[in-house]
Protein backbone atom coordinates (compact mmCIF):
# COMPACT_ATOMS: atom_id res chain seq x y z
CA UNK A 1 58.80 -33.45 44.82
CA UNK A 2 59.51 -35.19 48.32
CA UNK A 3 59.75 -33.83 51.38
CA UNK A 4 60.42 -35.11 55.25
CA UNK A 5 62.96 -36.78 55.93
CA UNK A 6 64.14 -37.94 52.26
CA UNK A 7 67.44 -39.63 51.14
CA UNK A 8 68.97 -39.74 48.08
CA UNK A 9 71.21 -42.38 46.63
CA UNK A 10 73.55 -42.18 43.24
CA UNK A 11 75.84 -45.07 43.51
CA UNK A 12 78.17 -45.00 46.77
CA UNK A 13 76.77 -41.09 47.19
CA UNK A 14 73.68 -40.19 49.93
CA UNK A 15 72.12 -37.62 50.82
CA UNK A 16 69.62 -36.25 53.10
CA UNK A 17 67.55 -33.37 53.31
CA UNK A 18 63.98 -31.93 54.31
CA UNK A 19 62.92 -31.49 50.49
CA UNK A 20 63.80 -33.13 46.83
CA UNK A 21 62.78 -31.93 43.46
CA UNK A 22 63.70 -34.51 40.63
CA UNK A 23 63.72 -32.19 37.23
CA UNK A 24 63.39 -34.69 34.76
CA UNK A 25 64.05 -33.21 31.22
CA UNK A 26 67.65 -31.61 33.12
CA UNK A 27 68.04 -34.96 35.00
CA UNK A 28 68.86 -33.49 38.26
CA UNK A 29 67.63 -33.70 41.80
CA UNK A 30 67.83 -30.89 43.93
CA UNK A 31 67.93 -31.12 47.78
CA UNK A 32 67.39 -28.38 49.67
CA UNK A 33 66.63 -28.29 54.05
CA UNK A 34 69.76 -29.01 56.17
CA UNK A 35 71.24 -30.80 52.83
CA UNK A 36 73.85 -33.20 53.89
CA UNK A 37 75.79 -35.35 50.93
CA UNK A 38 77.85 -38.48 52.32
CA UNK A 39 80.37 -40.28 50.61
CA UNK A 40 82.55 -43.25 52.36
CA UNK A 41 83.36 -41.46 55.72
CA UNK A 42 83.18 -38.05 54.14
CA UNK A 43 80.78 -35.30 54.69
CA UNK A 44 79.24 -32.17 52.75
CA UNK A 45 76.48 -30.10 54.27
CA UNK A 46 75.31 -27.24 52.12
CA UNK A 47 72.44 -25.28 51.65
CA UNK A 48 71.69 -27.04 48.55
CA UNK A 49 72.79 -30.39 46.41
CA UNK A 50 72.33 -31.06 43.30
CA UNK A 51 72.66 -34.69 41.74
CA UNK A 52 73.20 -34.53 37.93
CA UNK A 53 72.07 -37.71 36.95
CA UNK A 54 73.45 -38.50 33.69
CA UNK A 55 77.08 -36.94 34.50
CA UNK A 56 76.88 -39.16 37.82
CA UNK A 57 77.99 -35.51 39.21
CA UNK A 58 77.54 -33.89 42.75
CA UNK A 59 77.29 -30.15 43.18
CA UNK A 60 77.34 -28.08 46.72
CA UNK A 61 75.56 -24.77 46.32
CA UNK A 62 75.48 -21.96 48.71
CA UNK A 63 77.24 -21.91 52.14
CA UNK A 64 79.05 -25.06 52.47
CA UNK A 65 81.05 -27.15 55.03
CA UNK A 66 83.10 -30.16 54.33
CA UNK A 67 84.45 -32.77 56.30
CA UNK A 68 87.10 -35.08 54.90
CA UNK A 69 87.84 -38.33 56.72
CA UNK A 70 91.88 -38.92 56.76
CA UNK A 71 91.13 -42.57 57.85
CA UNK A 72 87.82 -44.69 57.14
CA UNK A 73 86.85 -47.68 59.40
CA UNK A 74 85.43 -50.23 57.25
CA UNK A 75 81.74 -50.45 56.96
CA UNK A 76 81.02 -46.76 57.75
């Protein structure tokens, strides 16, 4: 478990949150604490993530918002 202010990376995916819990025999990290995943210029705040690991898979649980870039500067 980490908490603070901890980021998560799974390829071109981040995300930060107050608190992490990496489950190793499922292979999932959980993020919980103002949650926010970001991908390119896209956004997902929720109140939790959850990395699947193996699957290279995102999930948004709980109340969610999403913000979806129509055009992406380079380097953001």
């Amino acid at each position: 478990m980490a908490t603070g202010g901890v980021e998560v990376r799974q390829g071109e995916r981040r995300a930060h949150c107050k608190q992490a819990t990496y489950l190793r025999e499922e292979q999932v990290v959980i993020c919980t604490g103002d949650a926010l995943l970001l991908q390119n210029c896209d956004e997902v705040r929720g109140d939790k993530i959850e990395f699947d690991l193996d699957a290279e898979r995102v999930r948004v649980v709980g109340a969610a918002s999403i913000l979806i870039q129509e055009t992406c500067e380079e380097g953001s």
